[in-house]
Protein backbone atom coordinates (compact mmCIF):
# COMPACT_ATOMS: atom_id res chain seq x y z
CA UNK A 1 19.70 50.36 21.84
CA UNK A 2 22.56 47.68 21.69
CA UNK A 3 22.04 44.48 20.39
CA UNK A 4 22.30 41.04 22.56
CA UNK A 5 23.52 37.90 20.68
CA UNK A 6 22.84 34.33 22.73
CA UNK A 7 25.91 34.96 25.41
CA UNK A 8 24.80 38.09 26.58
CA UNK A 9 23.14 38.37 29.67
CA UNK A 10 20.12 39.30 28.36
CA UNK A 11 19.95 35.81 26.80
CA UNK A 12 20.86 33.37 29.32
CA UNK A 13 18.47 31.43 31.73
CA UNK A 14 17.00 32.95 34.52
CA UNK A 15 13.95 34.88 35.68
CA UNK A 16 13.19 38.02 34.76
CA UNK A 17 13.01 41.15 37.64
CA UNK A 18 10.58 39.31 40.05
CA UNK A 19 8.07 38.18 37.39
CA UNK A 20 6.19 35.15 36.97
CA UNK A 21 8.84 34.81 32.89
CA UNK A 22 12.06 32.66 32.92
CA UNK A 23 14.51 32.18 29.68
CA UNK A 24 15.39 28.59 29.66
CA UNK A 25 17.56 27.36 26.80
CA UNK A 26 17.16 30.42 24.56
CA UNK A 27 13.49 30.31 24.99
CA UNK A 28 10.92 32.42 27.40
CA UNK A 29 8.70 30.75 29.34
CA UNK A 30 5.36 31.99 31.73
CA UNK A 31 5.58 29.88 35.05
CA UNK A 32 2.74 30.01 36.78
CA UNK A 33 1.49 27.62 40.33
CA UNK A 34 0.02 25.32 37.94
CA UNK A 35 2.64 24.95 35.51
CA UNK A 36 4.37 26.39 32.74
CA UNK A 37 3.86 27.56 28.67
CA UNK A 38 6.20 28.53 26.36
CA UNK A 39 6.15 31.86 25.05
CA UNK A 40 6.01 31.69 21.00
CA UNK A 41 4.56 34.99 20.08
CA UNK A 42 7.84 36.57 18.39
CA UNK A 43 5.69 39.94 19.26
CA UNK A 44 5.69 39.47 22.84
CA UNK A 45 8.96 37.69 23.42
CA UNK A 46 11.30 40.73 21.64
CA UNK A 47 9.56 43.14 23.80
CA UNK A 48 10.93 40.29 26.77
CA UNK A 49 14.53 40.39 25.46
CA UNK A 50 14.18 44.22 25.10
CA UNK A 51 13.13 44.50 28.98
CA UNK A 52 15.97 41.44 29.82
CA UNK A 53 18.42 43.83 27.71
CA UNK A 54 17.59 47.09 29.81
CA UNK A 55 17.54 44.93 32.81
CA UNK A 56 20.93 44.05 32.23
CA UNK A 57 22.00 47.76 31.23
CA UNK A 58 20.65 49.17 34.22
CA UNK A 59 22.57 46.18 36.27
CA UNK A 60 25.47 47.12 34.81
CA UNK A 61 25.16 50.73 35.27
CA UNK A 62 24.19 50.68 39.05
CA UNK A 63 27.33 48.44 39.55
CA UNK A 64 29.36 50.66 38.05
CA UNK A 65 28.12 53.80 40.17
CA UNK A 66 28.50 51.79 43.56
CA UNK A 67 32.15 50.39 42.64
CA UNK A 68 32.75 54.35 41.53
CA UNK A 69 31.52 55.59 45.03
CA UNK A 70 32.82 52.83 47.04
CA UNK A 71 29.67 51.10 47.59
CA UNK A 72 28.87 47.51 48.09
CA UNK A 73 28.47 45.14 44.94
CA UNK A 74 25.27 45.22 43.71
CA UNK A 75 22.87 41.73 43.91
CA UNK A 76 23.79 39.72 41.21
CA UNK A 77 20.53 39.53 38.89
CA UNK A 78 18.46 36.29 39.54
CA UNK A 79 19.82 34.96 42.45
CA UNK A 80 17.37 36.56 44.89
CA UNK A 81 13.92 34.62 45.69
């Protein structure tokens, strides 16, 4: 598994595939409808970078197979809603 230092795209803000967890400032947060709370267990938020990571690995991958067969670019991550 590669390692992600803080300007890889596994550490920059944005939600996470769809979920209810958005990085914000180097930090992972739980939104929810009635607010928000910081995620501090250093347990729980390495297995979120390690998901972000293979996120952003499989991004990266996909793109490359639909540029190789001609495809359309793929979504860029966090942008849908």
């Amino acid at each position: 598994m590669s390692s992600h230092s803080p300007s890889s795209p596994a550490a920059r803000s944005g939600r996470l595939a769809r979920s209810p967890v958005v990085r914000r400032d180097g930090q992972w947060w739980l939104i929810t409808g009635s607010g928000s709370v910081l995620a501090t267990d250093p347990t729980f938020t390495s297995e979120l970078d390690r998901f972000a990571a293979a996120m952003a690995d499989a991004d990266r991958a996909v793109a490359v197979l639909r540029s190789e067969q001609g495809g359309p670019p793929a979504p860029r991550p966090g942008r849908h809603r």
